[in-house]
C-alpha atoms as a PDB file:
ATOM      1  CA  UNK A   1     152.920 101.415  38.284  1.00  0.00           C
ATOM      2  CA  UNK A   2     153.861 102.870  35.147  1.00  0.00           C
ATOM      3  CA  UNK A   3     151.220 103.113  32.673  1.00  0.00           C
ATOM      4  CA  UNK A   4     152.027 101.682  29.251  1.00  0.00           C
ATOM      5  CA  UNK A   5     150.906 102.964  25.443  1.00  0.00           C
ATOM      6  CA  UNK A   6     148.170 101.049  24.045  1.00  0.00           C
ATOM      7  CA  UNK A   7     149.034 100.144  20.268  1.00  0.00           C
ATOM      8  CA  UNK A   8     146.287 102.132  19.277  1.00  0.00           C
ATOM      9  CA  UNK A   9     147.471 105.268  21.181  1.00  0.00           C
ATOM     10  CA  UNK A  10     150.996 104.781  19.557  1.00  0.00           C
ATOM     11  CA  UNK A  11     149.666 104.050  15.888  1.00  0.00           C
ATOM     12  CA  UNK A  12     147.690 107.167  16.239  1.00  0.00           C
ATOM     13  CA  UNK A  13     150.393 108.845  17.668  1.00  0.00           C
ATOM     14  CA  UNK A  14     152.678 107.318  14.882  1.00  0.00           C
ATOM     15  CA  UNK A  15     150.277 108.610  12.437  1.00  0.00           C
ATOM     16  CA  UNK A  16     149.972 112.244  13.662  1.00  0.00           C
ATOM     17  CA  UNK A  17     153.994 112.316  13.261  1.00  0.00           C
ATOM     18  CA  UNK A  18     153.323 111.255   9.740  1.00  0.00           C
ATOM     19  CA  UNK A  19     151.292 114.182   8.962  1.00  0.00           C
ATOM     20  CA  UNK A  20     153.446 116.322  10.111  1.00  0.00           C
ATOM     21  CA  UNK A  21     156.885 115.399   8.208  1.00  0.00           C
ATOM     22  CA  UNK A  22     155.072 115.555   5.334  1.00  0.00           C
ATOM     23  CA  UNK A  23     154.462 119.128   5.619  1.00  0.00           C
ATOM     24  CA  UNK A  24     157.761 120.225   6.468  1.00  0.00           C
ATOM     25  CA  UNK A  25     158.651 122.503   3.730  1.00  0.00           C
ATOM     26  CA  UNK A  26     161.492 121.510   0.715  1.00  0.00           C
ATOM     27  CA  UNK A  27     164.717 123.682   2.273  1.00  0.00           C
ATOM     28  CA  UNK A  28     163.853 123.317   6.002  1.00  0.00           C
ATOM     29  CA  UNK A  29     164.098 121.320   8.739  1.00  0.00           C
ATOM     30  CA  UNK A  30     162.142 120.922  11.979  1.00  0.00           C
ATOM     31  CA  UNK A  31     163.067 119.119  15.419  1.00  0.00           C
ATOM     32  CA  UNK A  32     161.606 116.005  16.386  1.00  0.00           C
ATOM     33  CA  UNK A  33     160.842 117.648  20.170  1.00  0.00           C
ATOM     34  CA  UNK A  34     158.688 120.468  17.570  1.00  0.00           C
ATOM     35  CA  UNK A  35     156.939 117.579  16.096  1.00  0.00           C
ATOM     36  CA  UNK A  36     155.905 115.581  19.368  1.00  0.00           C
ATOM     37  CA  UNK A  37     155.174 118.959  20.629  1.00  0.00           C
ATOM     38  CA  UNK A  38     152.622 119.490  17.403  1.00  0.00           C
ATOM     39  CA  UNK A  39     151.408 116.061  17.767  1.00  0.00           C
ATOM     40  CA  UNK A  40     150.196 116.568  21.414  1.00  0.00           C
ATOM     41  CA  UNK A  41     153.337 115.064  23.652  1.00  0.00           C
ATOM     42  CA  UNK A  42     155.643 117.527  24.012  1.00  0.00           C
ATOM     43  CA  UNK A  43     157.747 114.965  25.885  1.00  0.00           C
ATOM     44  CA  UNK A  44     157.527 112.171  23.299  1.00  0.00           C
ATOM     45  CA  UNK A  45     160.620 113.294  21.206  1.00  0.00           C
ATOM     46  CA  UNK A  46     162.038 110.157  21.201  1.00  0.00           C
ATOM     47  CA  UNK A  47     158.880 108.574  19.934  1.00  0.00           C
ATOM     48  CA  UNK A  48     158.974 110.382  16.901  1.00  0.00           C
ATOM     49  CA  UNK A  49     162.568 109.210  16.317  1.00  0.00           C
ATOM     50  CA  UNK A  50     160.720 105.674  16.818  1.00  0.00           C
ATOM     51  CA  UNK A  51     157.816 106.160  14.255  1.00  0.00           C
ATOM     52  CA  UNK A  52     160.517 107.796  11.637  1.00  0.00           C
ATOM     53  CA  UNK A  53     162.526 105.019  11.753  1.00  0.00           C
ATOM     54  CA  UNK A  54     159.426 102.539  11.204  1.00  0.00           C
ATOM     55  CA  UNK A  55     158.755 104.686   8.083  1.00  0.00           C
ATOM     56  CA  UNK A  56     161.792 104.411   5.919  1.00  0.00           C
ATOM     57  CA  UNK A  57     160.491 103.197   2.961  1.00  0.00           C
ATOM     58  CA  UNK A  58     157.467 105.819   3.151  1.00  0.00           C
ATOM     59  CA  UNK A  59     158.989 108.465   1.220  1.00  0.00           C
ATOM     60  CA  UNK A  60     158.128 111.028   4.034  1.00  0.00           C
ATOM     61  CA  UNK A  61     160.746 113.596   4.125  1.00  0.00           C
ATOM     62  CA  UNK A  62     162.674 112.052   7.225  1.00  0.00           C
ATOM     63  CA  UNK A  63     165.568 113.622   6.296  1.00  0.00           C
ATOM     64  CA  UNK A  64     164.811 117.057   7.369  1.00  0.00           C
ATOM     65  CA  UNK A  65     164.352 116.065  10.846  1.00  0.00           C
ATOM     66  CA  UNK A  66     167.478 117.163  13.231  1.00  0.00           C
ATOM     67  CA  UNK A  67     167.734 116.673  16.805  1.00  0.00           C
ATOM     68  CA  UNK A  68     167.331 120.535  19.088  1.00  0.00           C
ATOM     69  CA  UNK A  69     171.164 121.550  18.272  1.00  0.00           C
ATOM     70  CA  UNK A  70     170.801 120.525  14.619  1.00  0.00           C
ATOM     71  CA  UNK A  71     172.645 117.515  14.459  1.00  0.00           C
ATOM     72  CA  UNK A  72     171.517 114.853  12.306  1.00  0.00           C
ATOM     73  CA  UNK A  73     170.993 112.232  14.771  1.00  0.00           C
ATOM     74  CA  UNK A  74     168.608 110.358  12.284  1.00  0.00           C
ATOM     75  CA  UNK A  75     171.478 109.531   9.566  1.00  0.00           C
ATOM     76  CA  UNK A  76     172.376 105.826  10.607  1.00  0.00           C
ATOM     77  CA  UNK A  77     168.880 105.122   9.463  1.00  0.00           C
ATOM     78  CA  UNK A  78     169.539 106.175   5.774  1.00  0.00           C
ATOM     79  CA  UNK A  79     172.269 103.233   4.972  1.00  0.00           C
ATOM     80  CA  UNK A  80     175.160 105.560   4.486  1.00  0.00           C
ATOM     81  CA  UNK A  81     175.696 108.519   6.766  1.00  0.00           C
ATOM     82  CA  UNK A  82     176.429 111.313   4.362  1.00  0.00           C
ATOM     83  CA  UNK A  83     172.956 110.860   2.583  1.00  0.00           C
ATOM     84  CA  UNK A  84     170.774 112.664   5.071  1.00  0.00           C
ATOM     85  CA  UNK A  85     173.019 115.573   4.820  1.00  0.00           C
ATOM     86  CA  UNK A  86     173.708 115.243   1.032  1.00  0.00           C
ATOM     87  CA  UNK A  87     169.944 115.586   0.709  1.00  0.00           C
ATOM     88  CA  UNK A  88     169.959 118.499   3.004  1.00  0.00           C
ATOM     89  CA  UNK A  89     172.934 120.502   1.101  1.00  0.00           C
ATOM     90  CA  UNK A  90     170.957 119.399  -2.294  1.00  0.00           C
ATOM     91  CA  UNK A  91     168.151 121.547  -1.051  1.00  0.00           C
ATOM     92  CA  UNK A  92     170.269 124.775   0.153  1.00  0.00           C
ATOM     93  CA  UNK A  93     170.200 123.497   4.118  1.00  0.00           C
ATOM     94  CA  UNK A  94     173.049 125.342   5.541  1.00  0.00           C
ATOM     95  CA  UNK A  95     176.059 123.942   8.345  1.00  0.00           C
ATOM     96  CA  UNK A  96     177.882 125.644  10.629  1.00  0.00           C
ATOM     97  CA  UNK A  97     181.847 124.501  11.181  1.00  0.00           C
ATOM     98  CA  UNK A  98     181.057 121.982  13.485  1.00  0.00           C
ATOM     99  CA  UNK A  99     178.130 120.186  11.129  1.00  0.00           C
ATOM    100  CA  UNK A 100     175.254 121.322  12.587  1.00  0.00           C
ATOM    101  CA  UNK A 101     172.256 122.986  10.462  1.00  0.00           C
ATOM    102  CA  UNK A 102     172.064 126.473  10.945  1.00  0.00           C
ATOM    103  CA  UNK A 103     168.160 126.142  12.724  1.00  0.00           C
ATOM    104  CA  UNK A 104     168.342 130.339  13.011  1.00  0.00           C
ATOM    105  CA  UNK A 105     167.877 130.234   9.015  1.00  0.00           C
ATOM    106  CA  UNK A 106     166.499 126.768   8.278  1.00  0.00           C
ATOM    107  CA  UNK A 107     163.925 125.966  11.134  1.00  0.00           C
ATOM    108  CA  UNK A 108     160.182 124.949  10.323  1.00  0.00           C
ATOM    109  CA  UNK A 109     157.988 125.052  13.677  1.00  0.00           C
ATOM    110  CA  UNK A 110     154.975 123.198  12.992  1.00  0.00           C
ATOM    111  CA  UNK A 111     151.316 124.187  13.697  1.00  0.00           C
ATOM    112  CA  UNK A 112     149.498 121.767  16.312  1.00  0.00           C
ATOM    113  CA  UNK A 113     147.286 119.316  14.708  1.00  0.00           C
ATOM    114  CA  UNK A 114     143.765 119.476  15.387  1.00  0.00           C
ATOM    115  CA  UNK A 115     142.246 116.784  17.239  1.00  0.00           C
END
């Protein structure tokens, strides 16, 4: 039987994803596998997709998180999908042709969080 989250396991989780998109630096971006992986779950990608998209109104910025190729996977969310990347190209994010950030020059890898 799989095991389910409790709701305090995913606020905390939820949280600890918080913490970390607010550090990711003006001009960068960082994956949202990099972030699970900094918030302890390697494997929970997805989730921080989840806990983004329960933040929109937070002012976090959500914007600079790309899926592993550096597509912007995350831009239905914003109401219009050329905002996310007219917010990255506003501060100097880079595309290749194909409209993908370039994550050789704009990737942030974030530290683990402490427990």
């Amino acid at each position: 039987m799989k095991k389910s989250i409790s709701k305090k396991n995913k606020d905390d989780f939820f949280d600890r994803v918080y913490k970390v998109v607010a550090k990711i630096p003006y001009g960068k971006v960082a994956t949202y596998g990099d972030i699970a992986e900094a918030c302890g779950i390697r494997s929970a990608a997805r989730t921080v997709g989840w806990a983004l998209n329960g933040a929109k109104e937070s002012g976090l910025p959500s914007h600079r998180v790309v899926n592993r190729f550096g597509a912007l996977t995350g831009r239905l969310h914003f109401g219009d999908n050329e905002i996310m990347e007219d917010l990255l190209h506003s501060e100097g994010v880079e595309f290749d042709k194909d409209g993908f950030v370039i994550l050789d020059k704009f990737i942030w890898k974030p530290k683990p969080l402490k427990k």
